[in-house]
N, C-alpha and C. Protein backbone atom coordinates (compact mmCIF):
# COMPACT_ATOMS: atom_id res chain seq x y z
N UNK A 1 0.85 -1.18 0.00
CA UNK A 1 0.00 0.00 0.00
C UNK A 1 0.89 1.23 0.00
N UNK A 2 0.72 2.18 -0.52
CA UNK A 2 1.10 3.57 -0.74
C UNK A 2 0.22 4.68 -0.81
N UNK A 3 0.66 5.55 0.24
CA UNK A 3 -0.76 6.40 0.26
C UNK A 3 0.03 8.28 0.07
N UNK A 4 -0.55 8.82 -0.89
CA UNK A 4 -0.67 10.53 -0.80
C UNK A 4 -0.68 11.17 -0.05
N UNK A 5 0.33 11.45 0.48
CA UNK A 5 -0.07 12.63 1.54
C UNK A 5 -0.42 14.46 1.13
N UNK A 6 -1.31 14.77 1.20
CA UNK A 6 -1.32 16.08 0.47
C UNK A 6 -1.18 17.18 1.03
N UNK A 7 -0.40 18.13 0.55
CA UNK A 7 0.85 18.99 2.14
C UNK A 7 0.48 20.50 0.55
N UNK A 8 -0.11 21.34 1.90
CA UNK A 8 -0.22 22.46 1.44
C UNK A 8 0.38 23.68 1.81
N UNK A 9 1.12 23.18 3.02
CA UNK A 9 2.06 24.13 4.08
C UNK A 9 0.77 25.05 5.58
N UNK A 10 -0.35 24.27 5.49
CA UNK A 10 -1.18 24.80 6.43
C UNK A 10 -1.08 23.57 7.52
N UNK A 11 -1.84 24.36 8.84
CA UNK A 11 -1.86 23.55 9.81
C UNK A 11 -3.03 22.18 9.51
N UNK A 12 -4.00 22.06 8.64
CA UNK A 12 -4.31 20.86 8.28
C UNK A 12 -4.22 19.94 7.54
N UNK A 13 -3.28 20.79 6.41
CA UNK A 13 -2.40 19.27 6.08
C UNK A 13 -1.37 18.76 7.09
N UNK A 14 -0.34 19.37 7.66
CA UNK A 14 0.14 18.36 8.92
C UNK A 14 -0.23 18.07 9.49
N UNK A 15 -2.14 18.20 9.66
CA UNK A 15 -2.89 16.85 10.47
C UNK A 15 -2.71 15.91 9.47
N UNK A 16 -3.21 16.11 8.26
CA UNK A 16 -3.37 14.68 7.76
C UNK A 16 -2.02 14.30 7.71
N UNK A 17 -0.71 14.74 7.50
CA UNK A 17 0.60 13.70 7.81
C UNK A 17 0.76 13.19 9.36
N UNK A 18 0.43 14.03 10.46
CA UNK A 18 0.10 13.26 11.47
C UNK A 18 -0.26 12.04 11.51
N UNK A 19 -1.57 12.14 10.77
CA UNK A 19 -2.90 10.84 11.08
C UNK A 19 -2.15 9.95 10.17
N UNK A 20 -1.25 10.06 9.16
CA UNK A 20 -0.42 9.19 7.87
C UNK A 20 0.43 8.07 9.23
N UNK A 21 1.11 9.36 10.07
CA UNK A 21 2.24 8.81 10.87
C UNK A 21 1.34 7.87 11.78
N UNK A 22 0.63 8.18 12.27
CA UNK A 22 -0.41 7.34 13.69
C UNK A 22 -0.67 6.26 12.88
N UNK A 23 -1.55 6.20 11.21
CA UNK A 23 -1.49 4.67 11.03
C UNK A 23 -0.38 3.93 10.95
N UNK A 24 0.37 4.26 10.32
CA UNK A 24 1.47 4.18 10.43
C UNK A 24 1.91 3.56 12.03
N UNK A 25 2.06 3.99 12.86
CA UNK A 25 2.51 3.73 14.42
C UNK A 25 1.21 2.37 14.90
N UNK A 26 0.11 2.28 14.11
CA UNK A 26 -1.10 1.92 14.97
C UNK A 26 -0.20 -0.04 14.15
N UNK A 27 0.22 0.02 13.10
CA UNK A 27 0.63 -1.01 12.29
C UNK A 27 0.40 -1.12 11.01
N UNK A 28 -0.25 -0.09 10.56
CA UNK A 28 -0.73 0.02 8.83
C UNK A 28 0.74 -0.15 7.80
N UNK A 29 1.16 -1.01 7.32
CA UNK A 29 2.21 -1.15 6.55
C UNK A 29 1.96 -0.58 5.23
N UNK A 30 2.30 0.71 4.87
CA UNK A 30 2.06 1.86 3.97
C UNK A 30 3.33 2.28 3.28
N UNK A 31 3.90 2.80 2.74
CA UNK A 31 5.01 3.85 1.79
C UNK A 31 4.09 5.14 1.69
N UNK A 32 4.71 6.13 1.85
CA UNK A 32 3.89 7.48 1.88
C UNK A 32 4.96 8.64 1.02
N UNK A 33 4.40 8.94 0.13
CA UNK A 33 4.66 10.35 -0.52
C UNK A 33 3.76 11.71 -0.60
N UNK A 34 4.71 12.40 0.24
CA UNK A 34 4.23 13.99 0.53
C UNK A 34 4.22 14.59 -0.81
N UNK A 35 3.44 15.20 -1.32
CA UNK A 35 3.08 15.81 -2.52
C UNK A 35 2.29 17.10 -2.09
N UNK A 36 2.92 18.27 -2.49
CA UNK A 36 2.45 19.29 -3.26
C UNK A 36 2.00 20.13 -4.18
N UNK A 37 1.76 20.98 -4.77
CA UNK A 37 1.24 21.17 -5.91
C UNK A 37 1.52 23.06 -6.09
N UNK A 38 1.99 23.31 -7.29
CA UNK A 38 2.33 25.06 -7.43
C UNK A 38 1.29 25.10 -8.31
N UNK A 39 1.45 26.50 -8.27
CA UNK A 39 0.51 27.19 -9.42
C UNK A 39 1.06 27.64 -10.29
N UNK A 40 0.15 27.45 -11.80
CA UNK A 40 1.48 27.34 -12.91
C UNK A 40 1.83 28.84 -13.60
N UNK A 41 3.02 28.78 -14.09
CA UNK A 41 3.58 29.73 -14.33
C UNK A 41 2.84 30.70 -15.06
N UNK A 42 2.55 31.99 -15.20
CA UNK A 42 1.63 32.75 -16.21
C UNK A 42 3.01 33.42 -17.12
N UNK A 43 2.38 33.44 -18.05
CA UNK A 43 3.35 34.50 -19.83
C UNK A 43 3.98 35.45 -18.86
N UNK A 44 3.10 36.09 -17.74
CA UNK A 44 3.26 37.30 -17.57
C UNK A 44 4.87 37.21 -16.31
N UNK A 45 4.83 36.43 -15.82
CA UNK A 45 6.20 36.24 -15.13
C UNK A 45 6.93 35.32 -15.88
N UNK A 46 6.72 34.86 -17.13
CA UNK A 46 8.71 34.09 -17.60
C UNK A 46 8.63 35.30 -18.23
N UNK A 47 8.03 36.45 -18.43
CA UNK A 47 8.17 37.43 -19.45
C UNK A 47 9.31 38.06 -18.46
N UNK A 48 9.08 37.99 -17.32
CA UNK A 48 9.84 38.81 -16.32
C UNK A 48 10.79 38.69 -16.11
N UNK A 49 11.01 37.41 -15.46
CA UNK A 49 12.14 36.02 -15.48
C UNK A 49 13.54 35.86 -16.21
N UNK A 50 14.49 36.17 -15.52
CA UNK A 50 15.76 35.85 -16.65
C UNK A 50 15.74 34.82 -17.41
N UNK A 51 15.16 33.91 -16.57
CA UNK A 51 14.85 32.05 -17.24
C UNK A 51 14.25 30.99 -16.54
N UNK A 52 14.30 30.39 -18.02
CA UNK A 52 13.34 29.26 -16.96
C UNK A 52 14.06 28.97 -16.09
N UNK A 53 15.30 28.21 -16.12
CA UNK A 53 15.54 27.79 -14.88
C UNK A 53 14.93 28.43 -13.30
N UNK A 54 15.52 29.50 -13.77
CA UNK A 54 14.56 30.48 -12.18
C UNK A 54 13.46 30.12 -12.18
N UNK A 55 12.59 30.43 -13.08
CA UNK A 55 11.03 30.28 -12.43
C UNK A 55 11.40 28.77 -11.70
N UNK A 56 11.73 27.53 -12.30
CA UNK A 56 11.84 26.31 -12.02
C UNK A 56 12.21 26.44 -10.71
N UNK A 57 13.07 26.94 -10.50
CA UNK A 57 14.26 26.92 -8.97
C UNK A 57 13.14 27.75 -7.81
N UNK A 58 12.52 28.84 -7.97
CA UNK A 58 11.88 29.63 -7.35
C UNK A 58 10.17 28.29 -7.26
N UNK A 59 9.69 28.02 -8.10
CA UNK A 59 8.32 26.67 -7.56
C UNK A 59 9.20 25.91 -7.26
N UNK A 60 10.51 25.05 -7.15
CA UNK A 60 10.75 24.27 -6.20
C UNK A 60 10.89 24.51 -5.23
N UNK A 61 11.63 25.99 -5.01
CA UNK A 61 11.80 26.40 -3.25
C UNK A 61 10.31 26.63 -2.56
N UNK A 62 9.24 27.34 -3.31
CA UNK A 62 8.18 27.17 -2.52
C UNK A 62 7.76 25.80 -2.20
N UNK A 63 7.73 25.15 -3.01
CA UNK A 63 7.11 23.90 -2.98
C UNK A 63 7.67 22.95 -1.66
N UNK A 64 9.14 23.43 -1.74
CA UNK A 64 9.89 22.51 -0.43
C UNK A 64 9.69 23.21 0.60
N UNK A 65 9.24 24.65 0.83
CA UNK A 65 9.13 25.37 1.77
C UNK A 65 7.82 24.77 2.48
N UNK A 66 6.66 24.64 1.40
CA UNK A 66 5.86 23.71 1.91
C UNK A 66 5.37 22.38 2.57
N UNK A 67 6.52 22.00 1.56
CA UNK A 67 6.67 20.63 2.26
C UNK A 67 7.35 19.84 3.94
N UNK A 68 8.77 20.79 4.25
CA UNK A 68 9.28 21.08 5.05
C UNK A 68 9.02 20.71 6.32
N UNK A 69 7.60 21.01 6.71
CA UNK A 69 6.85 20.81 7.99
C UNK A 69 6.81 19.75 8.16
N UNK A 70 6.14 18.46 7.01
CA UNK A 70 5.87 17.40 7.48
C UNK A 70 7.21 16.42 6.75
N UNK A 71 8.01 16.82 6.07
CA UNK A 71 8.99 16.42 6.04
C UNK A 71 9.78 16.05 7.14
N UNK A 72 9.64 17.01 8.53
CA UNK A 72 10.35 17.43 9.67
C UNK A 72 9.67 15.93 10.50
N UNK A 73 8.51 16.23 10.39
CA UNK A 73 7.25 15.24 11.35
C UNK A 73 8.07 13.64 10.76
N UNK A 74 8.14 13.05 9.53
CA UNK A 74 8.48 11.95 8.95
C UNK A 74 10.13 11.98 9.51
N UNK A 75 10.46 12.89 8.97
CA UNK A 75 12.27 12.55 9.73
C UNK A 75 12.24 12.32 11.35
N UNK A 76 11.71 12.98 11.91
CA UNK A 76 11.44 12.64 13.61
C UNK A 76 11.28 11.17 13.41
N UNK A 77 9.97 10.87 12.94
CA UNK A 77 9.38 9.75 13.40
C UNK A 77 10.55 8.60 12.73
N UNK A 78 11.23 8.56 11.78
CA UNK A 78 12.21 8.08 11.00
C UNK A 78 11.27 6.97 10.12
N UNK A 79 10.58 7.36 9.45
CA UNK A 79 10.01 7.30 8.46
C UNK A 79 9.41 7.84 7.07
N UNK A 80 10.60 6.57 6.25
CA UNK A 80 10.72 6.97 4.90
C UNK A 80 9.61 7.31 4.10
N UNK A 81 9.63 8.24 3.22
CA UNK A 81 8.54 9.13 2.47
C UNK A 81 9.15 9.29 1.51
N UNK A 82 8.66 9.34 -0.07
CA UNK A 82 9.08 10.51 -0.90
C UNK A 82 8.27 11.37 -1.20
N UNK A 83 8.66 12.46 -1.72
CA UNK A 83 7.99 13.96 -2.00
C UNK A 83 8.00 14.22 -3.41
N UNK A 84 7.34 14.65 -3.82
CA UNK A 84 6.80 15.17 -4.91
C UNK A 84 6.05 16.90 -5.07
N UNK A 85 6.56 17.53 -5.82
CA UNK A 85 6.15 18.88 -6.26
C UNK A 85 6.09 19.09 -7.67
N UNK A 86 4.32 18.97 -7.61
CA UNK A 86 3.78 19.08 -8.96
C UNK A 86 3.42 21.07 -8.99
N UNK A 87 3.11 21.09 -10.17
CA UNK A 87 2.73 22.28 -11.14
C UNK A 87 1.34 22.46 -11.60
N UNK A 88 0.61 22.88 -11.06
CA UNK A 88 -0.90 23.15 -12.15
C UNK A 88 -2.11 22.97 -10.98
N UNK A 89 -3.23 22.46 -11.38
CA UNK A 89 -4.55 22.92 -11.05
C UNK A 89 -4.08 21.57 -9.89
N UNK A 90 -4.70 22.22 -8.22
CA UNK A 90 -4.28 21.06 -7.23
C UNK A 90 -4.48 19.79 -7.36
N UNK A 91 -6.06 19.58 -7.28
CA UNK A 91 -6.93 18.88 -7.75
C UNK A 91 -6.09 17.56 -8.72
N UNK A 92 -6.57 18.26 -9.56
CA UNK A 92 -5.95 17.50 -11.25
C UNK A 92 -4.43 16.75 -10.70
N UNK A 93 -3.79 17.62 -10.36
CA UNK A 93 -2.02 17.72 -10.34
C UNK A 93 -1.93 15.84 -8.75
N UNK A 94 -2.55 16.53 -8.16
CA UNK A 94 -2.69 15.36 -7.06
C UNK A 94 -3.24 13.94 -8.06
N UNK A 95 -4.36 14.00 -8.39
CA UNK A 95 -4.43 12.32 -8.48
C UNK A 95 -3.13 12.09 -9.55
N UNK A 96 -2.91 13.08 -10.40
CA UNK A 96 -1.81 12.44 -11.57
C UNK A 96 -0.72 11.99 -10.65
N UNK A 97 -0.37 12.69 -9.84
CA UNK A 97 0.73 11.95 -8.89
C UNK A 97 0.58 11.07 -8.01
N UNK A 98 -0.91 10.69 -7.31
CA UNK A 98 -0.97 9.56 -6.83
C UNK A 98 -1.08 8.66 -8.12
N UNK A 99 -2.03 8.59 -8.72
CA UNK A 99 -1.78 7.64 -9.74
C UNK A 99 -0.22 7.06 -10.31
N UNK A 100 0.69 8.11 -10.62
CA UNK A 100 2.23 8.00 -11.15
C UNK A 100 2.76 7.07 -10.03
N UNK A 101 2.84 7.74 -8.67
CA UNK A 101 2.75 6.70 -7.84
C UNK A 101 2.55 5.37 -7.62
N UNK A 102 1.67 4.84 -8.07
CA UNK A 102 0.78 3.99 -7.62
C UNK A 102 0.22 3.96 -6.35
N UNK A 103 -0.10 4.93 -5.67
CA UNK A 103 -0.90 4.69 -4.60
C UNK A 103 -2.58 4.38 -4.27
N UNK A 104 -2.73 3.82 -3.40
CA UNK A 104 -3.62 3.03 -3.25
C UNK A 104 -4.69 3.78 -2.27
N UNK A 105 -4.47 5.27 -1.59
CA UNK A 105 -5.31 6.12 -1.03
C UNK A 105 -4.44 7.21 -1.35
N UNK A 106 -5.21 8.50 -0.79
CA UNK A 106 -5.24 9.86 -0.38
C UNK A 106 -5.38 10.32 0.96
N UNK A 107 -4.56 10.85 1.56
CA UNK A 107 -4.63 12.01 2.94
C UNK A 107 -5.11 13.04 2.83
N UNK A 108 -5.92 14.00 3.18
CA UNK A 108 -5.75 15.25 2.84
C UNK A 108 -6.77 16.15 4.07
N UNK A 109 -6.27 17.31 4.57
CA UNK A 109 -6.28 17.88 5.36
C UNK A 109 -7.65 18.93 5.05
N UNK A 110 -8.48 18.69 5.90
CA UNK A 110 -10.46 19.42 5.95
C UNK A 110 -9.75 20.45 5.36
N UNK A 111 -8.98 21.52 5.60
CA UNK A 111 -8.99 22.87 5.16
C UNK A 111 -7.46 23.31 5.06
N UNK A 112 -7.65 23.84 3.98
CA UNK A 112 -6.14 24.08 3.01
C UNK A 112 -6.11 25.57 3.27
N UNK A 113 -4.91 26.18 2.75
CA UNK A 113 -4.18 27.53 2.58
C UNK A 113 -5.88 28.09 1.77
N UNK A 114 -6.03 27.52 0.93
CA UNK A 114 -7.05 27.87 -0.27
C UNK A 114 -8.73 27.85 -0.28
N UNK A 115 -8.92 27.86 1.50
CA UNK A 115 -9.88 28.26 1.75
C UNK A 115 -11.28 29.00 1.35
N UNK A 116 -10.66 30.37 1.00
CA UNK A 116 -11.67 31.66 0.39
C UNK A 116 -11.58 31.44 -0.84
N UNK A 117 -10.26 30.75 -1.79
CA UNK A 117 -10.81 29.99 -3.19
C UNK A 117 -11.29 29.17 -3.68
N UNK A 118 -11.25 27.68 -2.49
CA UNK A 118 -12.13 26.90 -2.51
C UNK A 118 -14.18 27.12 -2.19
N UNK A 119 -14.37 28.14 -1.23
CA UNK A 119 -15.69 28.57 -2.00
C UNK A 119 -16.13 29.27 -2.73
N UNK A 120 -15.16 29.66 -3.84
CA UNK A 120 -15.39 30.51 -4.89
C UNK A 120 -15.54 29.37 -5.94
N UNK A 121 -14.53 28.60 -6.43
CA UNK A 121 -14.17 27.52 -6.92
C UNK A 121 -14.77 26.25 -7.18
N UNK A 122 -15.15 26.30 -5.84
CA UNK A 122 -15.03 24.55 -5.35
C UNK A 122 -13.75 23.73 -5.02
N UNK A 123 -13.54 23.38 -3.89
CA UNK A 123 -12.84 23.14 -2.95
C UNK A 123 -11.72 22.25 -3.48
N UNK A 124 -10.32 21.85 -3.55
CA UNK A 124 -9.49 20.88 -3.96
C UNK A 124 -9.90 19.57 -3.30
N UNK A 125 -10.64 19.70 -1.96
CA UNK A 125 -10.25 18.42 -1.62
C UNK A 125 -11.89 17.68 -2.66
N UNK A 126 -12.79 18.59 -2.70
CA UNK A 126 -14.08 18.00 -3.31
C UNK A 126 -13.31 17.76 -4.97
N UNK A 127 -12.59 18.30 -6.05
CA UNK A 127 -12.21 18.11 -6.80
C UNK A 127 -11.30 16.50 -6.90
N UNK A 128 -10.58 16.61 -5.61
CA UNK A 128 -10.04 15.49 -5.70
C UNK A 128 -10.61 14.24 -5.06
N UNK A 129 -11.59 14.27 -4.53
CA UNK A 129 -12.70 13.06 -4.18
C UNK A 129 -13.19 13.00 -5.76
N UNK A 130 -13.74 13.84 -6.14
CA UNK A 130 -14.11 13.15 -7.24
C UNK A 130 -13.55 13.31 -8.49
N UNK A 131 -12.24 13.17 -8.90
CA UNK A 131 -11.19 12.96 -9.89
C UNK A 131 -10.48 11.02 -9.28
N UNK A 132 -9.92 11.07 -8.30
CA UNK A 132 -9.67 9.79 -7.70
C UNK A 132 -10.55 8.75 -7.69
N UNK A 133 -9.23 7.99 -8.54
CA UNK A 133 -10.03 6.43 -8.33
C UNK A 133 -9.91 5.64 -7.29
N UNK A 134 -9.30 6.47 -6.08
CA UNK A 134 -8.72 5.62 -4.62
C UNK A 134 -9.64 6.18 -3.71
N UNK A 135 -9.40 5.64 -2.54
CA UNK A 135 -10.43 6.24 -1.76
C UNK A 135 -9.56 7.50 -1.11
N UNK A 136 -10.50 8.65 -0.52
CA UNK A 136 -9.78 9.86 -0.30
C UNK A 136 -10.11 9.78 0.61
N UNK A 137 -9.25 10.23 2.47
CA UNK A 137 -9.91 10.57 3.78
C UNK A 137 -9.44 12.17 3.93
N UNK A 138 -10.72 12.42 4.49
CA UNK A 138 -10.20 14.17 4.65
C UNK A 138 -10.32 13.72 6.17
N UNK A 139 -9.01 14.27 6.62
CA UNK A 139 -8.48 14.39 7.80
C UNK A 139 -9.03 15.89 8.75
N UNK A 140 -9.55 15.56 9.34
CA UNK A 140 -10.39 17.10 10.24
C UNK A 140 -9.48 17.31 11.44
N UNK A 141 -8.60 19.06 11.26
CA UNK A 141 -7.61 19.29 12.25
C UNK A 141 -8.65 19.46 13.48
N UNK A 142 -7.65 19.13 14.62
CA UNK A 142 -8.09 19.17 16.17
C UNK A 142 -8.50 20.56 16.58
N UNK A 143 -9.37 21.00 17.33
CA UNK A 143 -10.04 22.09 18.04
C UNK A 143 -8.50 22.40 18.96
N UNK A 144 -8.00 23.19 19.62
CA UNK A 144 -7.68 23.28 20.52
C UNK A 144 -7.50 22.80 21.99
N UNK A 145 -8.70 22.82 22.28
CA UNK A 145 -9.53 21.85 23.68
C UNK A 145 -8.90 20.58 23.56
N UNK A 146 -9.03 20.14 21.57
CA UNK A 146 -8.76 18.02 21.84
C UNK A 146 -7.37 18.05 21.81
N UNK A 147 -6.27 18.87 21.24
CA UNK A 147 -5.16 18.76 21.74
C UNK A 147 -4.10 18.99 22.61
């Protein structure tokens, strides 16, 4: 089994790498890749851009900046992960990488960075329930009080 972890750099996606790590700890024998997702480049910044390379170098540093957190959580716990930082619409960009993967679920955290665009939109994690052919758990961060 191999499961998605989907890391947006908010406090509820490192619930759902939490809850990755707890099955994980409970005995769930899993492989887990942290995956992110940028937003893709517009005309209007490579116009800007000395080069691609930069734009490239500049979405990987965000992307690892994002990732970082639960990167930190998996190195503690000393459990192996790989990461992935995709480009384009979240949604979309996630199952192509669980799929590339081969993974066999999805993690993903009740409420993302992308909040006030997800009810404009419609939400990544509702996009990616229904784009996925795996089953998806949306992980609901803790109140205060429960932690």
């Amino acid at each position: 089994m191999k499961v998605l972890i989907a890391i947006d750099g908010s406090s509820a996606a490192l619930e759902a790498a939490r809850h990755g790590l707890q099955l994980a700890r409970d005995g769930l024998r899993a492989g887990f890749v942290l995956a992110t997702v940028q937003e893709p480049t517009y005309l209007y910044e490579m116009m800007l851009a000395p080069g691609a390379d930069v734009l490239e170098r500049v979405s990987g540093a965000v992307g690892s900046r994002a990732l970082a957190p639960a990167e930190a959580l998996f190195k503690e716990a000393s459990m192996a992960y790989e990461r992935e930082i995709g480009v384009g619409d979240p949604a979309t960009t996630l199952v192509e990488i669980a799929q590339r993967y081969g993974c066999t679920a999805i993690l993903m955290g009740a409420r993302g960075m992308s909040a006030l665009r997800g009810v404009l939109l419609g939400s990544v994690s509702q996009g990616v329930i229904q784009r996925a052919a795996v089953p998806v758990t949306i992980v609901k961060q803790a109140s205060e009080e429960e932690r």
